[in-house]
N, C-alpha and C. Protein backbone atom coordinates (compact mmCIF):
# COMPACT_ATOMS: atom_id res chain seq x y z
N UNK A 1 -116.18 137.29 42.56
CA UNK A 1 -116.34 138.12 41.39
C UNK A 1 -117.61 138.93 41.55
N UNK A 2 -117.32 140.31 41.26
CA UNK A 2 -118.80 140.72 41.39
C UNK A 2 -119.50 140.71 40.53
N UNK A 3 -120.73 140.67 40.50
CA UNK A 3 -121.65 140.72 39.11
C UNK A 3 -121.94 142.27 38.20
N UNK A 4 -121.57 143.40 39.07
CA UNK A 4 -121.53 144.60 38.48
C UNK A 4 -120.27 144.95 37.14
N UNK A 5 -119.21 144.32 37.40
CA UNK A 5 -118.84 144.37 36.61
C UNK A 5 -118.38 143.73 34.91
N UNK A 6 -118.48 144.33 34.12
CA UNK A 6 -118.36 143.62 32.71
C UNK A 6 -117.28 142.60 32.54
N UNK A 7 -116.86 142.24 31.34
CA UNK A 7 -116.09 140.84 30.95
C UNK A 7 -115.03 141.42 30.72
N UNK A 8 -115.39 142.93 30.22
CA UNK A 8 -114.37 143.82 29.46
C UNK A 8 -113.71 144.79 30.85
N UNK A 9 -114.49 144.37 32.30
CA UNK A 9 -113.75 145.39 32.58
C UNK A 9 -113.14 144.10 33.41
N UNK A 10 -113.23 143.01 33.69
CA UNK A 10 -112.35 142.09 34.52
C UNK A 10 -111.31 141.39 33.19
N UNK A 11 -111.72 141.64 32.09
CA UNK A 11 -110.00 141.19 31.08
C UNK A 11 -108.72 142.48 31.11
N UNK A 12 -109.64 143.07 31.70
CA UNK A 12 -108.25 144.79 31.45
C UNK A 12 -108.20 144.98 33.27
N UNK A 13 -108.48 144.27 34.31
CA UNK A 13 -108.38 144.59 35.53
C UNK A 13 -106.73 144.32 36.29
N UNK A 14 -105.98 145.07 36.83
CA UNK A 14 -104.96 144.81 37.33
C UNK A 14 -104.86 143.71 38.15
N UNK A 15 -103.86 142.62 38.00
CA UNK A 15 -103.32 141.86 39.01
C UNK A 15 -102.67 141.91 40.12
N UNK A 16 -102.69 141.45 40.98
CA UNK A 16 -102.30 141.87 41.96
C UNK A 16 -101.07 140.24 42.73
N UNK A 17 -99.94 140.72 42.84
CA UNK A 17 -99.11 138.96 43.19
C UNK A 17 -99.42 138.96 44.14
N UNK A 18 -98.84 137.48 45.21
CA UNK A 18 -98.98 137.13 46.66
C UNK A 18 -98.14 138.46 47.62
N UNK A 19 -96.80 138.53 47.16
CA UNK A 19 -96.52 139.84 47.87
C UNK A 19 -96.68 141.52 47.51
N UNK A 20 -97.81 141.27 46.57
CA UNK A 20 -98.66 142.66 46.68
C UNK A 20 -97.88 143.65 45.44
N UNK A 21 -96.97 143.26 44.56
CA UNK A 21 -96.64 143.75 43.82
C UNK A 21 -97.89 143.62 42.19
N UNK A 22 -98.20 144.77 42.33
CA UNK A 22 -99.50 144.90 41.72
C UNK A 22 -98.97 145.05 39.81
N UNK A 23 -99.76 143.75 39.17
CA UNK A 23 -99.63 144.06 37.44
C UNK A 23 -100.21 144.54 36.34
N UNK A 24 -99.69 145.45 35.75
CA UNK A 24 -100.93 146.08 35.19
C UNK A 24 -101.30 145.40 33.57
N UNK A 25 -102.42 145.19 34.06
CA UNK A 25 -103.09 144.30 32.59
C UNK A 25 -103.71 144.66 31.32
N UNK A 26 -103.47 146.34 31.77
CA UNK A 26 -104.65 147.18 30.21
C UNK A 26 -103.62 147.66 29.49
N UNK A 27 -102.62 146.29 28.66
CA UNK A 27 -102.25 146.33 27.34
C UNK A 27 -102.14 145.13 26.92
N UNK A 28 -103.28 144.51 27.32
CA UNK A 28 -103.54 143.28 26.59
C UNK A 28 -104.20 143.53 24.83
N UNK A 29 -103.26 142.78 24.00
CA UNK A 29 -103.01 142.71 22.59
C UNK A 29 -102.80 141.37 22.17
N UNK A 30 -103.45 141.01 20.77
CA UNK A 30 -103.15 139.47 20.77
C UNK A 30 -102.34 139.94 18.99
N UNK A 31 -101.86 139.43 18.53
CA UNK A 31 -101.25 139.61 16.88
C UNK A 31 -101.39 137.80 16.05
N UNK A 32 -101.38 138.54 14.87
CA UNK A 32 -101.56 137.71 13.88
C UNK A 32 -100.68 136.94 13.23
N UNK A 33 -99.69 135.94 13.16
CA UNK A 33 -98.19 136.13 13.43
C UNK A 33 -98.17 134.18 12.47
N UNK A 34 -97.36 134.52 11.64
CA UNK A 34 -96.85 133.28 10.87
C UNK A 34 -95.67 132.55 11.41
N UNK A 35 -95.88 131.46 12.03
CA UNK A 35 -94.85 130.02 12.38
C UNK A 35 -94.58 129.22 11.47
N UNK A 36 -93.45 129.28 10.79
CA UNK A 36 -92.98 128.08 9.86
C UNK A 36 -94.11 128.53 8.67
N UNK A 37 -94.88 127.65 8.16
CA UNK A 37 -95.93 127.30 7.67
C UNK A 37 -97.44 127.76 8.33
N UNK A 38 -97.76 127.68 9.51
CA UNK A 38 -98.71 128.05 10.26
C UNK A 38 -98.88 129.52 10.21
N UNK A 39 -100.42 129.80 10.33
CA UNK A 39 -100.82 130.94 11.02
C UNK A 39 -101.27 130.68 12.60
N UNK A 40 -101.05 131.85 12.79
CA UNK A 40 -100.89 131.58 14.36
C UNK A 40 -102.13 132.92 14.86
N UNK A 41 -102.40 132.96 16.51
CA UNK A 41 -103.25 134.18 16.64
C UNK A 41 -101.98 133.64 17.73
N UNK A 42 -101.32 135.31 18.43
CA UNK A 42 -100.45 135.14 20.04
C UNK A 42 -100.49 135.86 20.68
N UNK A 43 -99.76 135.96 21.97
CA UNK A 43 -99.61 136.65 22.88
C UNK A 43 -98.31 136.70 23.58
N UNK A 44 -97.50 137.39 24.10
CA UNK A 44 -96.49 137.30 25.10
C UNK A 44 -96.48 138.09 26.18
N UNK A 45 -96.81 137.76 26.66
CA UNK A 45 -96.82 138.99 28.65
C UNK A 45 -96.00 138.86 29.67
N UNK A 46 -95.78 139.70 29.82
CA UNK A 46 -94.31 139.35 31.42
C UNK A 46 -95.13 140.68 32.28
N UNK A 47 -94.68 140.10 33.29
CA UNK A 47 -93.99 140.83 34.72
C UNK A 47 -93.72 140.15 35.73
N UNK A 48 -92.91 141.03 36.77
CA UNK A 48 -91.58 140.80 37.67
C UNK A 48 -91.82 139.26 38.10
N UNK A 49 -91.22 138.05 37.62
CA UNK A 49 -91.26 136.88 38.09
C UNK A 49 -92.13 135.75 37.40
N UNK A 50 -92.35 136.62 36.12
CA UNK A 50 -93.51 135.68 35.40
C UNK A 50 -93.83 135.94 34.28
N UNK A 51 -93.74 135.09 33.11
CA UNK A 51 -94.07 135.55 31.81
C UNK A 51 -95.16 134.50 30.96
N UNK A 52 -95.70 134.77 29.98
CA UNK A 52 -96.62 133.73 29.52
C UNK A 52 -97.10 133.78 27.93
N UNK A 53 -96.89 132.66 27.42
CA UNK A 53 -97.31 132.59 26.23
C UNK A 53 -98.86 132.18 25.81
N UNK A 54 -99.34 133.03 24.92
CA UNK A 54 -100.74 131.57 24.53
C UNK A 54 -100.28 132.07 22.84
N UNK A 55 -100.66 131.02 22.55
CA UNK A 55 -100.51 130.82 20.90
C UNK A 55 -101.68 129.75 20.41
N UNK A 56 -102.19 130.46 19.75
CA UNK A 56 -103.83 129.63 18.72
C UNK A 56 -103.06 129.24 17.48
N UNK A 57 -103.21 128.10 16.89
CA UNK A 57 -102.99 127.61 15.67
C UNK A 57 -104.11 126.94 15.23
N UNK A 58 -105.05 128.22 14.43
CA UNK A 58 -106.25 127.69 14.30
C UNK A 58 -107.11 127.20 13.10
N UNK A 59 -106.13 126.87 12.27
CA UNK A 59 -106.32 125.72 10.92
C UNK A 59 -106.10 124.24 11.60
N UNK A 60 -104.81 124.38 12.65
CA UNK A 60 -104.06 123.12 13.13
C UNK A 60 -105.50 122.94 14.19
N UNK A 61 -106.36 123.36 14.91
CA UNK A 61 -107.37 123.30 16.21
C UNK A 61 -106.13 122.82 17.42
N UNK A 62 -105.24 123.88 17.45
CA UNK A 62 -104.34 123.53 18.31
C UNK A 62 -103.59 124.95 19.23
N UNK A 63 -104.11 124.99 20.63
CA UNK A 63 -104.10 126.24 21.16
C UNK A 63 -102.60 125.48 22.01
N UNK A 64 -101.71 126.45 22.77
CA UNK A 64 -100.69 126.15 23.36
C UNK A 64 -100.61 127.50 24.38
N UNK A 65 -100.39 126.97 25.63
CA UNK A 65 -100.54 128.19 26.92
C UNK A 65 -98.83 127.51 27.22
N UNK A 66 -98.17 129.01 27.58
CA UNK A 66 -97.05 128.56 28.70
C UNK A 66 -97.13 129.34 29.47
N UNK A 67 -97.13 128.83 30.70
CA UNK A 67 -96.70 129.84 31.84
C UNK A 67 -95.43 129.99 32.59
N UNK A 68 -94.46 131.04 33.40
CA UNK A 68 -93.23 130.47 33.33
C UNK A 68 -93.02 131.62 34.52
N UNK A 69 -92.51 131.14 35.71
CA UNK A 69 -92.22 131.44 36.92
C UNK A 69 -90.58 132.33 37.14
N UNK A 70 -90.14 132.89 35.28
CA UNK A 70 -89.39 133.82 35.02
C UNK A 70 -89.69 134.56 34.31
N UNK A 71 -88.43 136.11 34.71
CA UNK A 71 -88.56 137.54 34.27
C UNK A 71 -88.66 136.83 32.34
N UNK A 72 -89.20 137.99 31.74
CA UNK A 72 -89.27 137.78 30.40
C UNK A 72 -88.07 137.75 29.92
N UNK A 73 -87.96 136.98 28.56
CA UNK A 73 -87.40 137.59 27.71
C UNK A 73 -87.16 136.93 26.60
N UNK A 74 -86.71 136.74 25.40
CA UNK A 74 -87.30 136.25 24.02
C UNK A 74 -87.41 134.67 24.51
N UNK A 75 -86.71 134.18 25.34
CA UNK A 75 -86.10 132.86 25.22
C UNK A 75 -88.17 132.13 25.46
N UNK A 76 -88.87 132.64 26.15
CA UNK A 76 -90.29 132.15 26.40
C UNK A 76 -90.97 131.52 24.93
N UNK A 77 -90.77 132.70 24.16
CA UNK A 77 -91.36 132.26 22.92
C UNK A 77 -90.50 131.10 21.88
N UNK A 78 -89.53 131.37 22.17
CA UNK A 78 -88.54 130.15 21.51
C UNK A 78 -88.63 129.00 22.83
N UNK A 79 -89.20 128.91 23.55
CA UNK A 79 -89.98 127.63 24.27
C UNK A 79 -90.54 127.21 23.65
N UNK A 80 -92.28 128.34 23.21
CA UNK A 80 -93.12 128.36 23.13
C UNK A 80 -92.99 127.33 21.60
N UNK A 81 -92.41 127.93 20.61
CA UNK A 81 -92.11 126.93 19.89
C UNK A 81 -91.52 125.97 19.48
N UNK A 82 -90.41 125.80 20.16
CA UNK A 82 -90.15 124.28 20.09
C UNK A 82 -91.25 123.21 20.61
N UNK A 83 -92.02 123.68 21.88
CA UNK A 83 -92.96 122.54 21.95
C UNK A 83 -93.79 122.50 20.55
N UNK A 84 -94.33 123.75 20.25
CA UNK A 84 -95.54 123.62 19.11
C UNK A 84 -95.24 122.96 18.34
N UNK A 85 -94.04 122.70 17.47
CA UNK A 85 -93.57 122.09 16.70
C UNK A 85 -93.67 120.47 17.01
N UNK A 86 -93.70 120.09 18.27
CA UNK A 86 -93.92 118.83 18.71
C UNK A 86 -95.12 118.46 17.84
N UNK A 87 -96.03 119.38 18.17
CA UNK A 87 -97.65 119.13 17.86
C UNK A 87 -98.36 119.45 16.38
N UNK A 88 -97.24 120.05 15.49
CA UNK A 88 -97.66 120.07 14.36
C UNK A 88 -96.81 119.35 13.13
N UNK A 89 -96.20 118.18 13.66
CA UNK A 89 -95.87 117.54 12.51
C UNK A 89 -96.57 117.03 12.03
């Protein structure tokens, strides 16, 4: 990591995969988003071969990361909560 650069410019810096198919990361957005009963802070991100949830439930002090070695698509977040639901009965 170099030290020249900011926090702000390595959270918006492109990824790059093992076979060089490069991801672009400057539309990272988090939303404010009601589960059941819960407030939530989230996220959902994909590209080619990989998608990922983080979800804060932060009345509950209960953060939840998924990571998932498939193309997106709604089914991540309906993962994402069936586990949560594990953790907030």
């Amino acid at each position: 990591m170099s030290y020249n650069m900011s926090i702000l410019d390595l959270l918006f810096k492109n990824a790059a995969l093992m076979d060089g198919i490069v991801v672009n990361s400057n539309d990272l957005g988090f939303g404010l988003t009601q589960f059941n009963i819960y407030a939530r802070i989230d996220r959902v991100k994909a590209a080619p071969r990989f998608s990922a949830s983080y979800n804060r439930f932060v009345d509950e002090n209960l953060s939840l990361t998924v990571l998932t070695n498939k193309d997106s698509d709604l089914s991540i977040m309906k993962f994402t909560n069936e586990i949560a639901l594990h953790f907030l009965k």
